[in-house]
PDB file of N, CA and C in Angstrom:
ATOM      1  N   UNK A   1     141.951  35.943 128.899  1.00  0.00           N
ATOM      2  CA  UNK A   1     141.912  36.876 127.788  1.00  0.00           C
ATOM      3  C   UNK A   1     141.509  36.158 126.492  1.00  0.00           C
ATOM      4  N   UNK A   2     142.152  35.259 126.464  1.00  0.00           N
ATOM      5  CA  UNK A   2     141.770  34.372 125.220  1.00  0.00           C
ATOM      6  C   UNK A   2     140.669  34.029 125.482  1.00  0.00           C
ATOM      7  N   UNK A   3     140.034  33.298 125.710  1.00  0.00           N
ATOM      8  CA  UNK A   3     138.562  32.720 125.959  1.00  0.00           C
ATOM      9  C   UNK A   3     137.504  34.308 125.854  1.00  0.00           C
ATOM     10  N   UNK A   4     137.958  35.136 126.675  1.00  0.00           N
ATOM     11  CA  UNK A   4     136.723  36.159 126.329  1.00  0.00           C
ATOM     12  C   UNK A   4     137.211  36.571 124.454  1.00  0.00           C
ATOM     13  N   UNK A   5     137.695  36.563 124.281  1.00  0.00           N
ATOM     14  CA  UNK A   5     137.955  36.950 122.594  1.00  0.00           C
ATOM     15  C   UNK A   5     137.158  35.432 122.130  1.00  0.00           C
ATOM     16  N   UNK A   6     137.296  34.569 122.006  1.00  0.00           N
ATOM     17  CA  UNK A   6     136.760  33.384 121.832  1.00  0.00           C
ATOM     18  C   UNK A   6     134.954  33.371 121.770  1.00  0.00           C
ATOM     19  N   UNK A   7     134.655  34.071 123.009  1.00  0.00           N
ATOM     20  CA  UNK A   7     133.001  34.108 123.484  1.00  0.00           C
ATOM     21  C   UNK A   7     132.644  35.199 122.294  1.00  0.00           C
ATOM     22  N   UNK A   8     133.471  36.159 122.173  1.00  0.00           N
ATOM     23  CA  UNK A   8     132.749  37.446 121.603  1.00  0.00           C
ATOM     24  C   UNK A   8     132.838  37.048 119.998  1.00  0.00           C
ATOM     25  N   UNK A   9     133.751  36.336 119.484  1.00  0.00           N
ATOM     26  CA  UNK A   9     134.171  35.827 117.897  1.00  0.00           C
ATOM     27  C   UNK A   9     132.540  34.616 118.408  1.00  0.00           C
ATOM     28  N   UNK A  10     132.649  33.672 118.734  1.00  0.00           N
ATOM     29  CA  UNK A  10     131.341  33.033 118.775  1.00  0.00           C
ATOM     30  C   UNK A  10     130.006  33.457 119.058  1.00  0.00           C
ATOM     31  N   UNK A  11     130.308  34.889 119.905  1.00  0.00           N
ATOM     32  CA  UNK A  11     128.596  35.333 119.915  1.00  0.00           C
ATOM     33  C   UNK A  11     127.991  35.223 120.999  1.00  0.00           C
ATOM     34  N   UNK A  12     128.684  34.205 122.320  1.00  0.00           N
ATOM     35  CA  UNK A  12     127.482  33.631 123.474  1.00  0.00           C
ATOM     36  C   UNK A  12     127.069  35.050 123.757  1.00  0.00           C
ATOM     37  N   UNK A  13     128.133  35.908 124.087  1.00  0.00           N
ATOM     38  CA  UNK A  13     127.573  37.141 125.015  1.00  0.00           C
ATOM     39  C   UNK A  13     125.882  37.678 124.297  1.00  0.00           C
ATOM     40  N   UNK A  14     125.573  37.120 123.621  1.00  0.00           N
ATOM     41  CA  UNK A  14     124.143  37.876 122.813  1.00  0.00           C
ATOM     42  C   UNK A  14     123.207  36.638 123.268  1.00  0.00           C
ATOM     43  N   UNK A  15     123.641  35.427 123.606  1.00  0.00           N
ATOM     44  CA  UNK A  15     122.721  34.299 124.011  1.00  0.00           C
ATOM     45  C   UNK A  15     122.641  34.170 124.927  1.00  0.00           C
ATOM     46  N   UNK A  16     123.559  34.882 125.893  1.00  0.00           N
ATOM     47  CA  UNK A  16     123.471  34.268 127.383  1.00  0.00           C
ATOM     48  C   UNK A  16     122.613  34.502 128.154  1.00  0.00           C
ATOM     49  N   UNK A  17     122.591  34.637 129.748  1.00  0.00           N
ATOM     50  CA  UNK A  17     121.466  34.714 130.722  1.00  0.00           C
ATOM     51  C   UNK A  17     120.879  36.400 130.794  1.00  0.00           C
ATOM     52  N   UNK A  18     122.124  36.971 130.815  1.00  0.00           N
ATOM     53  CA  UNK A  18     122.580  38.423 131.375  1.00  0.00           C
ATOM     54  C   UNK A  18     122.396  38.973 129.434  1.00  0.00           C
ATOM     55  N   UNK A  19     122.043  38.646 128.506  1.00  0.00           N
ATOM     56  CA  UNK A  19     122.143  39.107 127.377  1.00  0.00           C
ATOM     57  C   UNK A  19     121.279  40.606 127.033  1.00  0.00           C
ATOM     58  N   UNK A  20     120.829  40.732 127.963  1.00  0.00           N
ATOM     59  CA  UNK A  20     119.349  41.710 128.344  1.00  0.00           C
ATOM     60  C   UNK A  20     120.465  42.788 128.123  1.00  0.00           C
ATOM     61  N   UNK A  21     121.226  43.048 128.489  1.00  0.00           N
ATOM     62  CA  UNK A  21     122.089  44.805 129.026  1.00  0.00           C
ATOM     63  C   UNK A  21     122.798  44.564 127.524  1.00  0.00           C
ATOM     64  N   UNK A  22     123.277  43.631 127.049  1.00  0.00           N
ATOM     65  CA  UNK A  22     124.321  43.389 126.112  1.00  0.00           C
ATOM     66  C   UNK A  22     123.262  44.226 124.596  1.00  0.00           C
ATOM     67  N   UNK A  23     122.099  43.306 124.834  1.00  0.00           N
ATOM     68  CA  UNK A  23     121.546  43.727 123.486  1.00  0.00           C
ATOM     69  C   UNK A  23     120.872  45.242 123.438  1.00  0.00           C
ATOM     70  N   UNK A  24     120.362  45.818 124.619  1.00  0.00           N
ATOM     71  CA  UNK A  24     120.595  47.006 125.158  1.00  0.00           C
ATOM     72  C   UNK A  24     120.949  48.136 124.480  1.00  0.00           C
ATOM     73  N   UNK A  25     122.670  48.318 124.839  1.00  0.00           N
ATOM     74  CA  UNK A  25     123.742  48.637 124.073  1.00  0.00           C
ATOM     75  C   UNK A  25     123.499  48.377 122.929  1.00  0.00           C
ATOM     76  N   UNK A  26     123.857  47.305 121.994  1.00  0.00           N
ATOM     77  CA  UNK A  26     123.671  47.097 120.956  1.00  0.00           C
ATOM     78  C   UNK A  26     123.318  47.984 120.416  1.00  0.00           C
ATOM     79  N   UNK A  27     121.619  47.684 120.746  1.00  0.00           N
ATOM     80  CA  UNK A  27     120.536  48.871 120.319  1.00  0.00           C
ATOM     81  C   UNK A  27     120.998  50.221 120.017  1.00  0.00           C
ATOM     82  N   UNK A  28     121.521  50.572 121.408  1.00  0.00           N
ATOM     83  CA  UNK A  28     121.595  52.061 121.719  1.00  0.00           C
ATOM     84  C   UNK A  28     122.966  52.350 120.540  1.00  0.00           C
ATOM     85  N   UNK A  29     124.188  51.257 120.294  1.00  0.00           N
ATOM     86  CA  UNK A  29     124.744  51.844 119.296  1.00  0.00           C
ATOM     87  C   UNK A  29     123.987  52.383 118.207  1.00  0.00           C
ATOM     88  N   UNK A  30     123.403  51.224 118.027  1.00  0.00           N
ATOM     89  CA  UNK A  30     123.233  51.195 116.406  1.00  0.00           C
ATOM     90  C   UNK A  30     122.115  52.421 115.905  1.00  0.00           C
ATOM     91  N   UNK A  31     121.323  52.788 116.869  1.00  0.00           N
ATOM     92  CA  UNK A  31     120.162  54.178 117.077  1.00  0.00           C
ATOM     93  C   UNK A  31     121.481  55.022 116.615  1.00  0.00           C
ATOM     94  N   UNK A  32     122.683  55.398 117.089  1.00  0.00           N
ATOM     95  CA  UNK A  32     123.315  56.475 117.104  1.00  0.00           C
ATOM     96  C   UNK A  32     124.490  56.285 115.785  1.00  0.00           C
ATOM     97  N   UNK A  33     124.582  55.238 115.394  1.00  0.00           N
ATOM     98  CA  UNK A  33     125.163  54.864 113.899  1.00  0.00           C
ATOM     99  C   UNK A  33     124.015  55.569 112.993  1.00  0.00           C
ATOM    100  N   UNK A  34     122.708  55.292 113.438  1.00  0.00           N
ATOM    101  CA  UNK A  34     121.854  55.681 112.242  1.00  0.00           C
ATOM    102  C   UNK A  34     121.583  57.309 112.044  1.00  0.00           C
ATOM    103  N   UNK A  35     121.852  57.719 113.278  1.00  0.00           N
ATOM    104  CA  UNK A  35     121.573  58.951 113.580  1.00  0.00           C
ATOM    105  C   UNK A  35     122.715  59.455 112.704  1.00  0.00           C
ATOM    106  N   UNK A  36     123.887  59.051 112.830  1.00  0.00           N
ATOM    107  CA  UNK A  36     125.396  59.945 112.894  1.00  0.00           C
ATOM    108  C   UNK A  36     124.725  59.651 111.138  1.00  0.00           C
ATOM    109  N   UNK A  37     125.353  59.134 110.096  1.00  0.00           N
ATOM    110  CA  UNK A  37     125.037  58.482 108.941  1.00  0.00           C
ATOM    111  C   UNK A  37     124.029  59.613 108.362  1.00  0.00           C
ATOM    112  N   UNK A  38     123.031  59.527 109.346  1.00  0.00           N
ATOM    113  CA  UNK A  38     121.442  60.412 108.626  1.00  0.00           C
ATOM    114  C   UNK A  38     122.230  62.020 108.917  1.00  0.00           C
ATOM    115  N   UNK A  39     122.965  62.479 109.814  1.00  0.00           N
ATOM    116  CA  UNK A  39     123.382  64.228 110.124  1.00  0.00           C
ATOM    117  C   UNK A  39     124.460  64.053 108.582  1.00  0.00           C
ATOM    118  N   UNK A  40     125.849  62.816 108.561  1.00  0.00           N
ATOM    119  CA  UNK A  40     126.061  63.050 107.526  1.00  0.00           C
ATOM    120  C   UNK A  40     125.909  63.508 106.314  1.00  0.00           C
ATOM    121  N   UNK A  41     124.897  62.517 106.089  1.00  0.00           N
ATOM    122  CA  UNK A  41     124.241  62.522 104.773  1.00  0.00           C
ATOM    123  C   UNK A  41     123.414  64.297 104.397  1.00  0.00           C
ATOM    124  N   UNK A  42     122.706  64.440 105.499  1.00  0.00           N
ATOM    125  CA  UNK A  42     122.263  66.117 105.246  1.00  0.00           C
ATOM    126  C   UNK A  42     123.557  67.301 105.196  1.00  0.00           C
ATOM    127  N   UNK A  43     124.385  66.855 105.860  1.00  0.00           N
ATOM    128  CA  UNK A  43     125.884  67.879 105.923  1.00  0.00           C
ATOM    129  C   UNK A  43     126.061  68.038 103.958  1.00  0.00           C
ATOM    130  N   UNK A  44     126.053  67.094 103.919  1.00  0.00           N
ATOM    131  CA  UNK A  44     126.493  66.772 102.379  1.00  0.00           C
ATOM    132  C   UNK A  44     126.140  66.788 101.164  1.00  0.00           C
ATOM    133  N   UNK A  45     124.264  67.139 101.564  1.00  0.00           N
ATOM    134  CA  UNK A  45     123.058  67.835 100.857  1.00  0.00           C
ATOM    135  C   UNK A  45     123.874  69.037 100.821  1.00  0.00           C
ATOM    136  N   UNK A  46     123.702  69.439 101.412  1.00  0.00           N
ATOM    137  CA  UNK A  46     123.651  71.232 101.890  1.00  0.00           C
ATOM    138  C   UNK A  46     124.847  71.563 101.425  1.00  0.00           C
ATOM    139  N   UNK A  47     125.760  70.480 101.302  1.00  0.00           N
ATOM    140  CA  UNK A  47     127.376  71.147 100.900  1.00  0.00           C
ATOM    141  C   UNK A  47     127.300  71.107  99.122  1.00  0.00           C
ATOM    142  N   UNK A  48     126.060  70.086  99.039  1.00  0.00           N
ATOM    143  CA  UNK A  48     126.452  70.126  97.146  1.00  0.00           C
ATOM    144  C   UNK A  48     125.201  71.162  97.001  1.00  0.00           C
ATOM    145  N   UNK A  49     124.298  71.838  97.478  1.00  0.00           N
ATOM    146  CA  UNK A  49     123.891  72.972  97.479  1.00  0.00           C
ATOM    147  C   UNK A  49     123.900  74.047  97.962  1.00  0.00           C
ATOM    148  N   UNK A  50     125.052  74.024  98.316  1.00  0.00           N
ATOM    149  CA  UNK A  50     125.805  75.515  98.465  1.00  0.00           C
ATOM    150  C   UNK A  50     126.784  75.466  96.857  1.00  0.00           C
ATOM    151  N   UNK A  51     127.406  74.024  96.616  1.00  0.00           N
ATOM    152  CA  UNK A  51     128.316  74.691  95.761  1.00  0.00           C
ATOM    153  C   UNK A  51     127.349  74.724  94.536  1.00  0.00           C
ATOM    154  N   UNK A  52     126.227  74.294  93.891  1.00  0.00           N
ATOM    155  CA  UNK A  52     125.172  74.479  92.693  1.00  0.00           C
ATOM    156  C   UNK A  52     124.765  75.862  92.632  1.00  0.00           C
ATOM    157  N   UNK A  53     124.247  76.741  94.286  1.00  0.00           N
ATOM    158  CA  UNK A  53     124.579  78.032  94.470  1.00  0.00           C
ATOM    159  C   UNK A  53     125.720  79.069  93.859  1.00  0.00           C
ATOM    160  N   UNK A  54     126.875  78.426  94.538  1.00  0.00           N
ATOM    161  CA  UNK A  54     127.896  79.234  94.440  1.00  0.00           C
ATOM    162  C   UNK A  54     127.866  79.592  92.603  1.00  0.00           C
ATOM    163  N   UNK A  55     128.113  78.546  92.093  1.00  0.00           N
ATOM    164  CA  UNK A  55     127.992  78.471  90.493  1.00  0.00           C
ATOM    165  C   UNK A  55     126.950  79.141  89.597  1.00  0.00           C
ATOM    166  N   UNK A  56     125.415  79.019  90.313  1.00  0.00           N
ATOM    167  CA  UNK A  56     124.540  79.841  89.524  1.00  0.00           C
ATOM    168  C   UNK A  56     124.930  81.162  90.140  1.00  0.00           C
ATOM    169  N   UNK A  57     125.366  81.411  91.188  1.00  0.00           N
ATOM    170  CA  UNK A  57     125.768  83.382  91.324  1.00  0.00           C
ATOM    171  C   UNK A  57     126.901  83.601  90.569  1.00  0.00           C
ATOM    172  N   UNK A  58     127.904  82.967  90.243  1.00  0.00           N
ATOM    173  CA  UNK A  58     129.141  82.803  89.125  1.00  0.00           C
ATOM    174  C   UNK A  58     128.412  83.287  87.924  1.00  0.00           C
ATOM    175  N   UNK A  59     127.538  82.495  87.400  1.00  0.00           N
ATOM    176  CA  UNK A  59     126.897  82.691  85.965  1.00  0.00           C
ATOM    177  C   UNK A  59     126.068  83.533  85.996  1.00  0.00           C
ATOM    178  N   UNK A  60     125.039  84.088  87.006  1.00  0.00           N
ATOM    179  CA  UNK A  60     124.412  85.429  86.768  1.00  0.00           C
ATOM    180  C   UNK A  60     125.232  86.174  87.172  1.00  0.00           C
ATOM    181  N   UNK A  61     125.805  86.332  87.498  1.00  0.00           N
ATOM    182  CA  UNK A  61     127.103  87.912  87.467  1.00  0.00           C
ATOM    183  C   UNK A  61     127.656  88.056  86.386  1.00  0.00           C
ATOM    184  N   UNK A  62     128.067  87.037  85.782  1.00  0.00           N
ATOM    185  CA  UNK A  62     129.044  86.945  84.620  1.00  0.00           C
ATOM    186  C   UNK A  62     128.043  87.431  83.437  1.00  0.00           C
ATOM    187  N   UNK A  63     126.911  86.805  83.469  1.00  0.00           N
ATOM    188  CA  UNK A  63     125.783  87.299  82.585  1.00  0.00           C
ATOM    189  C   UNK A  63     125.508  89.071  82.880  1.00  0.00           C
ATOM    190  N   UNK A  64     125.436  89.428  83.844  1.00  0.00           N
ATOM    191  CA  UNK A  64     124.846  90.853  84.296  1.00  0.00           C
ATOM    192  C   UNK A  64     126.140  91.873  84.142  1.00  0.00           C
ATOM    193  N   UNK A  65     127.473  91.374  84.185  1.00  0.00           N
ATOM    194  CA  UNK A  65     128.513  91.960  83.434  1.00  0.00           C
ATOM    195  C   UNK A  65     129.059  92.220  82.259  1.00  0.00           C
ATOM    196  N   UNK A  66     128.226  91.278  81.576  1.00  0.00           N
ATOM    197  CA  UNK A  66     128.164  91.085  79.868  1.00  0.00           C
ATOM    198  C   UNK A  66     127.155  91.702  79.480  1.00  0.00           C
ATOM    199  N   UNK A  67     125.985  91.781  80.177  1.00  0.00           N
ATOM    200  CA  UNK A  67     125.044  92.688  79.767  1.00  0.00           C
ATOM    201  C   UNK A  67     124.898  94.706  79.638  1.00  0.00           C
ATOM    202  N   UNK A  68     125.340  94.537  80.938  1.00  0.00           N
ATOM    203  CA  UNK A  68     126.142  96.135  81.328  1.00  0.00           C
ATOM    204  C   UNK A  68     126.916  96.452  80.729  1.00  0.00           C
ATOM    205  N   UNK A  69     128.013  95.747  80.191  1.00  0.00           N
ATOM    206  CA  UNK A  69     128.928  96.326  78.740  1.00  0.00           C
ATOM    207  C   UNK A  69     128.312  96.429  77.360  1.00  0.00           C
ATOM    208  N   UNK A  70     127.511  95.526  77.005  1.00  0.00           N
ATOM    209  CA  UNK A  70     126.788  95.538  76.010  1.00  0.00           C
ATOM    210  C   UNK A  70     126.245  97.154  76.223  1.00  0.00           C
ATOM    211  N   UNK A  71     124.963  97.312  76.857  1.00  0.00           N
ATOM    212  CA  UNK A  71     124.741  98.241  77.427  1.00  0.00           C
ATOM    213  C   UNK A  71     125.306  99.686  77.294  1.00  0.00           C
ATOM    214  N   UNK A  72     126.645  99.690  77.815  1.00  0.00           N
ATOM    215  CA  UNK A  72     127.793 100.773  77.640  1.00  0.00           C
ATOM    216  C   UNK A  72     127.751 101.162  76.465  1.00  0.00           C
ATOM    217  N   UNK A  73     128.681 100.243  75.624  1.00  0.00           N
ATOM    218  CA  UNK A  73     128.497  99.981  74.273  1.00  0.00           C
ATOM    219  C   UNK A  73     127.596 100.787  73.325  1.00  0.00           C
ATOM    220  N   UNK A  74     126.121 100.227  73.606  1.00  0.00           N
ATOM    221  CA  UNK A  74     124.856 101.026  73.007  1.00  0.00           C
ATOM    222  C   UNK A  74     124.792 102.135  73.099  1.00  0.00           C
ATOM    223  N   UNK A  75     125.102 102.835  74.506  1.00  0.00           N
ATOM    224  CA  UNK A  75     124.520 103.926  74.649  1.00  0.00           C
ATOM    225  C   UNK A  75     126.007 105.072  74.660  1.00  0.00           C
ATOM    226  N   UNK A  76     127.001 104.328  73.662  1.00  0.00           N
ATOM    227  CA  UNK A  76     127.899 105.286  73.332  1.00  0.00           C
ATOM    228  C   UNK A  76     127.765 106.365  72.134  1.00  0.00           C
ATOM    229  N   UNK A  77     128.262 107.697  72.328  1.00  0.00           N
ATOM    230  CA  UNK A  77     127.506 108.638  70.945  1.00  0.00           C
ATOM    231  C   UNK A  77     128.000 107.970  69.675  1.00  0.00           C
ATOM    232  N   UNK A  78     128.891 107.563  69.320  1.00  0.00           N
ATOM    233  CA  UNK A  78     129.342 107.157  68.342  1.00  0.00           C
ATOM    234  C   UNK A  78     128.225 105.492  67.731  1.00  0.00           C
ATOM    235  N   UNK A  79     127.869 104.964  68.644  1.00  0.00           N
ATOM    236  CA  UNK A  79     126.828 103.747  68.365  1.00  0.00           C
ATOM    237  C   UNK A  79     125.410 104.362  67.917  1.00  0.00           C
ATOM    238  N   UNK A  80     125.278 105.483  68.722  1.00  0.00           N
ATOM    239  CA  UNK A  80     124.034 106.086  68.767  1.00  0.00           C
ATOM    240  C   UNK A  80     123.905 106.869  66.827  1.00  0.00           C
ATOM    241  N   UNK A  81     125.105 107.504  67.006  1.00  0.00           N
ATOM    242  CA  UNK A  81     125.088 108.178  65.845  1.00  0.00           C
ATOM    243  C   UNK A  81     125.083 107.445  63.984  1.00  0.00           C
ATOM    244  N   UNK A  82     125.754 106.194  64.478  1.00  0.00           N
ATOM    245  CA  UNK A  82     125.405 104.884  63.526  1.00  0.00           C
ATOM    246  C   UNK A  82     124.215 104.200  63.135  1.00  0.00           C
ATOM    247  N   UNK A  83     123.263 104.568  64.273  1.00  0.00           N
ATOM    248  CA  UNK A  83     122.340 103.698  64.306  1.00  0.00           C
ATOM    249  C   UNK A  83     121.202 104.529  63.525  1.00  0.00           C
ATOM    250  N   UNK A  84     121.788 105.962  64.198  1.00  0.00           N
ATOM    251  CA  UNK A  84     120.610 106.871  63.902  1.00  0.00           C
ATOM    252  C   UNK A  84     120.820 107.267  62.252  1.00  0.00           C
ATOM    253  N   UNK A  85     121.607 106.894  61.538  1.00  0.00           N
ATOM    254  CA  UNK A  85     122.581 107.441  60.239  1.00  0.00           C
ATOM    255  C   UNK A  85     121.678 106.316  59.455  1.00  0.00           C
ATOM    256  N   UNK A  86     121.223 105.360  60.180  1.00  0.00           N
ATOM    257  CA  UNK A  86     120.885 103.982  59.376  1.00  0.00           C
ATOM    258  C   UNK A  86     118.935 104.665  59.032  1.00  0.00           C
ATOM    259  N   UNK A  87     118.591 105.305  60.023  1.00  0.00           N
ATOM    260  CA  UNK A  87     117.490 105.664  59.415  1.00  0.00           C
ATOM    261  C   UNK A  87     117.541 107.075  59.128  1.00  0.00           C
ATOM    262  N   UNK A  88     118.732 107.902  58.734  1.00  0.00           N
ATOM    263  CA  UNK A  88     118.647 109.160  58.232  1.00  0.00           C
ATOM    264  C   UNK A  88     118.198 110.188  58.752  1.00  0.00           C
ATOM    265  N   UNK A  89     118.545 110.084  59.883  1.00  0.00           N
ATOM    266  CA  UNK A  89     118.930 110.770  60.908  1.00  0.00           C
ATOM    267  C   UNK A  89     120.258 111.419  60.869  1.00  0.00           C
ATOM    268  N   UNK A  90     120.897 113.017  61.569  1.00  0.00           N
ATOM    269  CA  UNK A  90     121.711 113.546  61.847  1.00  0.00           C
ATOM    270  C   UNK A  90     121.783 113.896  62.708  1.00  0.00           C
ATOM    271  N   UNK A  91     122.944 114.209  63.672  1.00  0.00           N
ATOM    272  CA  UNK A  91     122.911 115.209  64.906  1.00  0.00           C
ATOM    273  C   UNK A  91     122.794 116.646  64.201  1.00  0.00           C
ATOM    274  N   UNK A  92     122.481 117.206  65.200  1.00  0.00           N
ATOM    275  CA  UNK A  92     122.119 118.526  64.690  1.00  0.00           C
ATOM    276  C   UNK A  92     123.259 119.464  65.179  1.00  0.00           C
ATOM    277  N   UNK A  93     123.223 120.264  64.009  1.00  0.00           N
ATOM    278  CA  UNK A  93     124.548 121.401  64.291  1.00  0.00           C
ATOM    279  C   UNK A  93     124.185 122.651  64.947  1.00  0.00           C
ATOM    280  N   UNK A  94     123.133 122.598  65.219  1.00  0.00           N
ATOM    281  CA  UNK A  94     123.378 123.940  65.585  1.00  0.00           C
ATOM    282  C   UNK A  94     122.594 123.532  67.641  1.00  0.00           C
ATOM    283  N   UNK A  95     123.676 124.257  68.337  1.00  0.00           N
ATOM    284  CA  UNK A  95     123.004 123.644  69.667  1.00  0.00           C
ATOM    285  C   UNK A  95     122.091 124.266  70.281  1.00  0.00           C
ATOM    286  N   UNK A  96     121.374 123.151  70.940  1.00  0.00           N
ATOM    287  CA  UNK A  96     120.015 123.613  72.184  1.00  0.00           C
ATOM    288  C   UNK A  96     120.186 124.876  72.795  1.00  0.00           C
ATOM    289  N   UNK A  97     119.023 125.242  72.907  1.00  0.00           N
ATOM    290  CA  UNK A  97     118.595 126.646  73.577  1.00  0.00           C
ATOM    291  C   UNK A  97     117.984 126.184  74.416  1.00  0.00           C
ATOM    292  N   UNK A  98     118.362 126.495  75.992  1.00  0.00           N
ATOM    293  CA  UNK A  98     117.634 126.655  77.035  1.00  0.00           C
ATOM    294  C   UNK A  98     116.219 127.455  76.730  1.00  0.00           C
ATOM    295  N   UNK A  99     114.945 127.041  77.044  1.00  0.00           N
ATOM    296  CA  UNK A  99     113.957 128.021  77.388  1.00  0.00           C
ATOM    297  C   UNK A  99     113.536 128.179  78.592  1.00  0.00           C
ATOM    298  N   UNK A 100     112.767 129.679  78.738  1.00  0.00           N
ATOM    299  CA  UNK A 100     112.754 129.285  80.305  1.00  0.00           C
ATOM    300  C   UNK A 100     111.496 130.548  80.443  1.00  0.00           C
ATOM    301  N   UNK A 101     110.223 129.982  81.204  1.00  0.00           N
ATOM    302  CA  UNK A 101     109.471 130.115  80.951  1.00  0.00           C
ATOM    303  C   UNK A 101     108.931 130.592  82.923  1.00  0.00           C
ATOM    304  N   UNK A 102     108.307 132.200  82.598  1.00  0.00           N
ATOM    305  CA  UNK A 102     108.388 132.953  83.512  1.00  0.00           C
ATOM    306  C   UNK A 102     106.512 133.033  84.207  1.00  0.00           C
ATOM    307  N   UNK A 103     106.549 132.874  85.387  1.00  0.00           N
ATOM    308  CA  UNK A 103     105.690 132.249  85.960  1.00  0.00           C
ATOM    309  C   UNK A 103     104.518 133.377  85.707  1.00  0.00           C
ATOM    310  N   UNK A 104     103.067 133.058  85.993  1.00  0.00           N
ATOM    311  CA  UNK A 104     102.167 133.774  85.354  1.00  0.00           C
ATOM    312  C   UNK A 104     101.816 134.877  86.743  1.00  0.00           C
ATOM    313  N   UNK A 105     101.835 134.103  87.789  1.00  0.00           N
ATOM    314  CA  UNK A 105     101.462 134.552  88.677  1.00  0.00           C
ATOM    315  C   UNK A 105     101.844 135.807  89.284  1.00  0.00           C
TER     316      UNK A 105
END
């Protein structure tokens, strides 16, 4: 037991006769270290652009809810009637008459 811990802390197993299968392996780890590392690394793209996502739909909603009240706001009679007072304008007192207009035919 000791001695094989000994070979592997010194390395022969990579020099020896039979080193062919050893370095092999090796290989084949280290292909699948690079692989695992590279899926990481894209997991982790995609996770900080989902949350840059999540945040710009946060801020255009929040914007498109501020806008729609604004909105409200404007098109209340009392805003309307301020606005219209500013260029001397009145509502009118006396109310609309339906017309209704009888076909020729």
């Amino acid at each position: 037991m000791k001695k094989r811990i000994q070979k592997i802390l010194k390395g022969t197993f990579l020099v020896s006769d039979d080193s062919f299968k050893n370095w092999r392996f090796i290989i084949f780890i280290s292909g699948l270290a690079i692989v695992m590392i590279a899926s990481s690394h894209s997991a982790d793209k995609k996770v900080y652009e989902i949350a840059r996502l999540n945040n710009e739909v946060k801020e255009l909603r929040s914007n498109f809810l501020d806008g729609r009240s604004r909105l409200m706001r404007l098109k209340m009679e009392s805003a309307v009637n301020t606005k219209m007072k500013e260029k001397g304008l009145a509502p009118s007192v006396i109310p609309p008459k339906k017309i209704k207009v009888k076909s020729q035919n």
